[in-house]
C-alpha atoms as a PDB file:
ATOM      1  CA  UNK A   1      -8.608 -38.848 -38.020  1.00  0.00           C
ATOM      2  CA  UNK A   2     -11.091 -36.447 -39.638  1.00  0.00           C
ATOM      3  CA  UNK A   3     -13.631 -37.695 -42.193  1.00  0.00           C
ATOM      4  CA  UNK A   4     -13.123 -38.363 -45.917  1.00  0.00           C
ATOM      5  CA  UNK A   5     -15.245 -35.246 -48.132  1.00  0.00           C
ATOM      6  CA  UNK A   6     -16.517 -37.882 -50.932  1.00  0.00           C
ATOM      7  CA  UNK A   7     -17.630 -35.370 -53.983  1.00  0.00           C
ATOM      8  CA  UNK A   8     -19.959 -36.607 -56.416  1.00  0.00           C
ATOM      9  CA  UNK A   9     -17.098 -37.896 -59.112  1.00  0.00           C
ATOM     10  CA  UNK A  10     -16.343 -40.156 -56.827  1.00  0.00           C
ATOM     11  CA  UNK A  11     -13.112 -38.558 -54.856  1.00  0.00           C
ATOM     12  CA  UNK A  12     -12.653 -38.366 -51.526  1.00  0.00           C
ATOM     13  CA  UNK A  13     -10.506 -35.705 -49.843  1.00  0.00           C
ATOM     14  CA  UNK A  14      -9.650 -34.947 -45.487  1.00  0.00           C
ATOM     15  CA  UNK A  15     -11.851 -33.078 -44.358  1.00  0.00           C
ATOM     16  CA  UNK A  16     -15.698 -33.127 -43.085  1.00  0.00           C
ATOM     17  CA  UNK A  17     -17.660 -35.759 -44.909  1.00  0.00           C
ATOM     18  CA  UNK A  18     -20.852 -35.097 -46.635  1.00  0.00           C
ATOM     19  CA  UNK A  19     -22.505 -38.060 -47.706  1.00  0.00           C
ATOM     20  CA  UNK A  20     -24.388 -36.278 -51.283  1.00  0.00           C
ATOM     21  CA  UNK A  21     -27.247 -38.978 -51.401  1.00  0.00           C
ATOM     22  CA  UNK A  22     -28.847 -38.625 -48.682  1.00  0.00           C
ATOM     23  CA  UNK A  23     -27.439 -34.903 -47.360  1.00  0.00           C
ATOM     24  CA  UNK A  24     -26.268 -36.781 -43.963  1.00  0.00           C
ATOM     25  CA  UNK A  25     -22.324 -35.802 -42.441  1.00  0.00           C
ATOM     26  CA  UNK A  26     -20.246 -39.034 -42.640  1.00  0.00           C
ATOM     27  CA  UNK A  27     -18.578 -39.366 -39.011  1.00  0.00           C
ATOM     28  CA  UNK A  28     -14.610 -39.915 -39.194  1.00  0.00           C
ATOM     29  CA  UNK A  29     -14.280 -43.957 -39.775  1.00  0.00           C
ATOM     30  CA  UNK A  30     -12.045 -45.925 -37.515  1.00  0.00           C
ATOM     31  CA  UNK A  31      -9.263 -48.080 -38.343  1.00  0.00           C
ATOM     32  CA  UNK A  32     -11.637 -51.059 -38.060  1.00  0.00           C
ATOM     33  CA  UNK A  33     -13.680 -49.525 -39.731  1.00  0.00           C
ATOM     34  CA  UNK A  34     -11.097 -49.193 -42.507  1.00  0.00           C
ATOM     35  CA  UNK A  35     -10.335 -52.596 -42.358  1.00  0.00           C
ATOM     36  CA  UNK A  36     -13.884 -54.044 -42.169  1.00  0.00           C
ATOM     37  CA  UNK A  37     -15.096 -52.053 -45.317  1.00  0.00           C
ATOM     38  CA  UNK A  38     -11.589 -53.825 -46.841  1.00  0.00           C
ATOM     39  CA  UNK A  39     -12.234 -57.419 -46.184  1.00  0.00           C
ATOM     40  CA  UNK A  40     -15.894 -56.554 -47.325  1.00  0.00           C
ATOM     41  CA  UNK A  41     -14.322 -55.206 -50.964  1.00  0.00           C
ATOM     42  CA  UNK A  42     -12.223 -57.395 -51.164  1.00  0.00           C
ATOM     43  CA  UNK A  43     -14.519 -60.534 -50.815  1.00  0.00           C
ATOM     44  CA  UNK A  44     -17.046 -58.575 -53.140  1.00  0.00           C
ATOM     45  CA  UNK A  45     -13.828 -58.721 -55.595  1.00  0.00           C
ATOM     46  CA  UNK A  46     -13.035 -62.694 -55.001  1.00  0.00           C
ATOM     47  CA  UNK A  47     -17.013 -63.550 -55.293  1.00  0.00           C
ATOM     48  CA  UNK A  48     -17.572 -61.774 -58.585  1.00  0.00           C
ATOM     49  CA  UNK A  49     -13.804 -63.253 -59.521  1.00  0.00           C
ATOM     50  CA  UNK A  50     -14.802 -66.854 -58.550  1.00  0.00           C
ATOM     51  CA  UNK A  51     -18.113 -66.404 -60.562  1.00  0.00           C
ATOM     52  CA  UNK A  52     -16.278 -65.808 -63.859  1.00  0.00           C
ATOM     53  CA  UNK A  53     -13.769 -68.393 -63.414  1.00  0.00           C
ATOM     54  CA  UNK A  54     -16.349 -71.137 -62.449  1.00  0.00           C
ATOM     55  CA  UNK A  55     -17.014 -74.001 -59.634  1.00  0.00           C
ATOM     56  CA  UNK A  56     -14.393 -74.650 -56.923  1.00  0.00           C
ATOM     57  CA  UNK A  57     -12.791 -78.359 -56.286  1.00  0.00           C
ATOM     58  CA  UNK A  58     -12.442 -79.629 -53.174  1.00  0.00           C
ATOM     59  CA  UNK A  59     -11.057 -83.391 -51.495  1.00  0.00           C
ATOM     60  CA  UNK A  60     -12.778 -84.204 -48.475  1.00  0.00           C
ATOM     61  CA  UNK A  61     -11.359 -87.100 -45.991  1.00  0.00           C
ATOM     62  CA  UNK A  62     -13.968 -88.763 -44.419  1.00  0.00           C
ATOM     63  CA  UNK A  63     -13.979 -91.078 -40.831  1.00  0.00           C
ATOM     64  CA  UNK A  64     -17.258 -92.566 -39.622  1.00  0.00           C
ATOM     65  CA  UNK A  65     -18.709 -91.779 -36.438  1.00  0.00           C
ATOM     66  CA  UNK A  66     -20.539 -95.209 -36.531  1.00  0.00           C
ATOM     67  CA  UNK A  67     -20.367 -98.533 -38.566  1.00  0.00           C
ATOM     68  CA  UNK A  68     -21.736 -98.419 -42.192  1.00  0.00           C
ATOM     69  CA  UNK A  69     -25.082-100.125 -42.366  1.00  0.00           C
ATOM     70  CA  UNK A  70     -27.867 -99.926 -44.188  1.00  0.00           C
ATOM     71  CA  UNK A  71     -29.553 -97.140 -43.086  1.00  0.00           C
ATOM     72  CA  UNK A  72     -25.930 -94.989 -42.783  1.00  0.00           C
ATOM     73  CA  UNK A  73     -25.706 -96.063 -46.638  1.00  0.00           C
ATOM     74  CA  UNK A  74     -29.401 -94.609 -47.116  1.00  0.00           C
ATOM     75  CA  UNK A  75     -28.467 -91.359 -45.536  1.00  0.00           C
ATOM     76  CA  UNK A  76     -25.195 -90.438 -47.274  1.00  0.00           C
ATOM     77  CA  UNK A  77     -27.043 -91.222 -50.999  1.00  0.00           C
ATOM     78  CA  UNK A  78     -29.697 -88.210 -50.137  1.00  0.00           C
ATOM     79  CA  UNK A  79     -27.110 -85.754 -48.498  1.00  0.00           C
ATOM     80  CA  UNK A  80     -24.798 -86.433 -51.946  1.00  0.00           C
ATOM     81  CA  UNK A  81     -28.617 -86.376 -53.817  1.00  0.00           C
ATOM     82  CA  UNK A  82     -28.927 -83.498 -52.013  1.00  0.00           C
ATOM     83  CA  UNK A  83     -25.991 -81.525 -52.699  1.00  0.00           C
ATOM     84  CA  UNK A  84     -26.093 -82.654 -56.926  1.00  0.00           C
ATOM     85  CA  UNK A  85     -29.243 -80.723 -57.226  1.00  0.00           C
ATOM     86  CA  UNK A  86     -27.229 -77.496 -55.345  1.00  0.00           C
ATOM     87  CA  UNK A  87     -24.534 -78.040 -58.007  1.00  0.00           C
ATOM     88  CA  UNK A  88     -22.238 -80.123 -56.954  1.00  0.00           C
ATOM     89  CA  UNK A  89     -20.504 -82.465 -58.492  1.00  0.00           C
ATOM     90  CA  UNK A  90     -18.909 -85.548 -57.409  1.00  0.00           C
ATOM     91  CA  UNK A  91     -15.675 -86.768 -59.726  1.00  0.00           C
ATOM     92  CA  UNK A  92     -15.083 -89.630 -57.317  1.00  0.00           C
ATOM     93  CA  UNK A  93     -15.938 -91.245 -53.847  1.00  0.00           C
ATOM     94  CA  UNK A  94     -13.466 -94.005 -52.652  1.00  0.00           C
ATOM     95  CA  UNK A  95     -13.751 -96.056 -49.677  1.00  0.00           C
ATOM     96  CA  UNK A  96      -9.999 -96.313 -48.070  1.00  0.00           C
ATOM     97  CA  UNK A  97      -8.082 -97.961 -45.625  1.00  0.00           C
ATOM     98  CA  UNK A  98      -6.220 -96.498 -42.965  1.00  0.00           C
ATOM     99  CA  UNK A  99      -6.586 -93.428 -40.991  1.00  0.00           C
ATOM    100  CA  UNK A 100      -9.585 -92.193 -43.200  1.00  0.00           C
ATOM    101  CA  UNK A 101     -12.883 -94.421 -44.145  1.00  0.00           C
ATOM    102  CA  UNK A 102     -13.505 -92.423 -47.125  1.00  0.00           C
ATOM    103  CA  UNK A 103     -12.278 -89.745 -49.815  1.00  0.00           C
ATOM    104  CA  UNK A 104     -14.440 -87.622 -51.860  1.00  0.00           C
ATOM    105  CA  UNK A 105     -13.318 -85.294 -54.784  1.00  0.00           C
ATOM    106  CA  UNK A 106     -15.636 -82.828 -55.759  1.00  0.00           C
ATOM    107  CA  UNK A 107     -16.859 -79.612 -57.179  1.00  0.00           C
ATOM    108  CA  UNK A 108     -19.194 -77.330 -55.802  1.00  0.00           C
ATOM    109  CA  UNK A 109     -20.301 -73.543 -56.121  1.00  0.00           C
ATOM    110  CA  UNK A 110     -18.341 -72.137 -54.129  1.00  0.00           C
ATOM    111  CA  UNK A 111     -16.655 -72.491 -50.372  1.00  0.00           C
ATOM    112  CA  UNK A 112     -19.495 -72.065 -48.599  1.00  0.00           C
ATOM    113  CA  UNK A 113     -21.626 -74.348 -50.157  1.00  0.00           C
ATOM    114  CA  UNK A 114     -18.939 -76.690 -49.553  1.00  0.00           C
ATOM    115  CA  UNK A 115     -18.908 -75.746 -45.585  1.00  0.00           C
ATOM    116  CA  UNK A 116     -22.645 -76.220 -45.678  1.00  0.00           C
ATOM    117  CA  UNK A 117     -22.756 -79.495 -46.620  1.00  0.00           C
ATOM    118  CA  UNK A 118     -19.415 -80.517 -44.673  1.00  0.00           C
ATOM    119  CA  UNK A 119     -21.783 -79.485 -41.408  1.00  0.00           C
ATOM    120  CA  UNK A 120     -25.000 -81.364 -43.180  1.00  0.00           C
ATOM    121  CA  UNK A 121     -22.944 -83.873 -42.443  1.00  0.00           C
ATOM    122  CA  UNK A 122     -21.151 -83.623 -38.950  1.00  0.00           C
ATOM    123  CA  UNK A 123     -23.362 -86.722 -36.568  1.00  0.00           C
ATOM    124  CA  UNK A 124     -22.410 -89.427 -39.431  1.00  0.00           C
ATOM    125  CA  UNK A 125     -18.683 -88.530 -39.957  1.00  0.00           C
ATOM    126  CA  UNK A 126     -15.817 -86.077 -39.367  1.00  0.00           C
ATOM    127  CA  UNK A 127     -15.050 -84.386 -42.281  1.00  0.00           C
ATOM    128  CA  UNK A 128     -11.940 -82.486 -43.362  1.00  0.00           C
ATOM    129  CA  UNK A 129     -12.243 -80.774 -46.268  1.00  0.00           C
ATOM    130  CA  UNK A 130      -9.462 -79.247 -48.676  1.00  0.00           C
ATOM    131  CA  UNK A 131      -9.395 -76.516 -51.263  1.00  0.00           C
ATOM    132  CA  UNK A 132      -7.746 -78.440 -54.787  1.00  0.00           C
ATOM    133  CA  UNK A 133      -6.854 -76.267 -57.499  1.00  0.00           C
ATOM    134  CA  UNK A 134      -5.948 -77.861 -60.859  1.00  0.00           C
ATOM    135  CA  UNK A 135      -2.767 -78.692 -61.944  1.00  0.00           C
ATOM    136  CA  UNK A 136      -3.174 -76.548 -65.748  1.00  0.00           C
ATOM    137  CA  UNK A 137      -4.623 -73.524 -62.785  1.00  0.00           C
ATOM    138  CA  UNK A 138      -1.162 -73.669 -60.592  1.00  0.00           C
ATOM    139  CA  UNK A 139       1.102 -74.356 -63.936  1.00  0.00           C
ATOM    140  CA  UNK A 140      -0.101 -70.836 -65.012  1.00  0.00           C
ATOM    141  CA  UNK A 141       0.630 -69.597 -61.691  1.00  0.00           C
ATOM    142  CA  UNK A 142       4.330 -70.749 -61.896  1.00  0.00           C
ATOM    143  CA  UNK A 143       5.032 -69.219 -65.484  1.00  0.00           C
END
């Protein structure tokens, strides 16, 4: 495949590249190349997308590694202290019977904030974390 010519409006034709900034020939890209600087755009899209539309929610189901004592108690507080001053914010934390010890519903930045702090969190609990969207979010998606 020979190299895109990208001309300074901002075109691109076959040919040999010339990259116009800094006078260097652009080798011929691969397909993964191709695909690479596609995923790249289009998380560059979805990150300036998610900024304007605000924070993400998420449900997380919790099971303890241990027994809740005192000192467990202790630890969660600063990690959800922790994560508050990052910009979360928790709607609700519920204690539950059954296959999972706990439930969280919360918001937070973004998805990888909401990774970080699932691993923050990995020798007190498994965690398994869900992306919610809003019910008024998927209505407008279905009209």
């Amino acid at each position: 495949m020979p190299p895109l010519l990208l001309n300074s409006r901002g075109g691109a034709k076959k040919g040999r590249g010339f990259c116009a900034w800094n006078r260097t020939v652009v080798p011929p890209l691969s397909p993964d190349d191709v695909r690479y600087l596609f995923i790249v755009s289009l998380a560059w899209y979805h990150a300036l997308k998610r900024e304007e539309e605000g924070p993400m929610y998420f449900v997380a189901l919790l099971k303890f590694k241990k027994k809740p004592d005192k000192a467990f108690m202790i630890e969660t507080q600063k990690l959800i202290d922790a994560d508050t001053q990052k910009g979360f914010r928790f709607h609700a934390i519920y204690w539950t019977l059954g296959k999972y010890d706990a439930v969280a519903v919360y918001e937070a930045p973004d998805e990888k904030e909401a990774m970080k702090a699932a691993m923050k969190r990995v020798e007190l609990m498994d965690v398994e974390t869900y992306v919610a969207i809003p019910r008024e979010e998927v209505k407008k998606l279905v009209e």
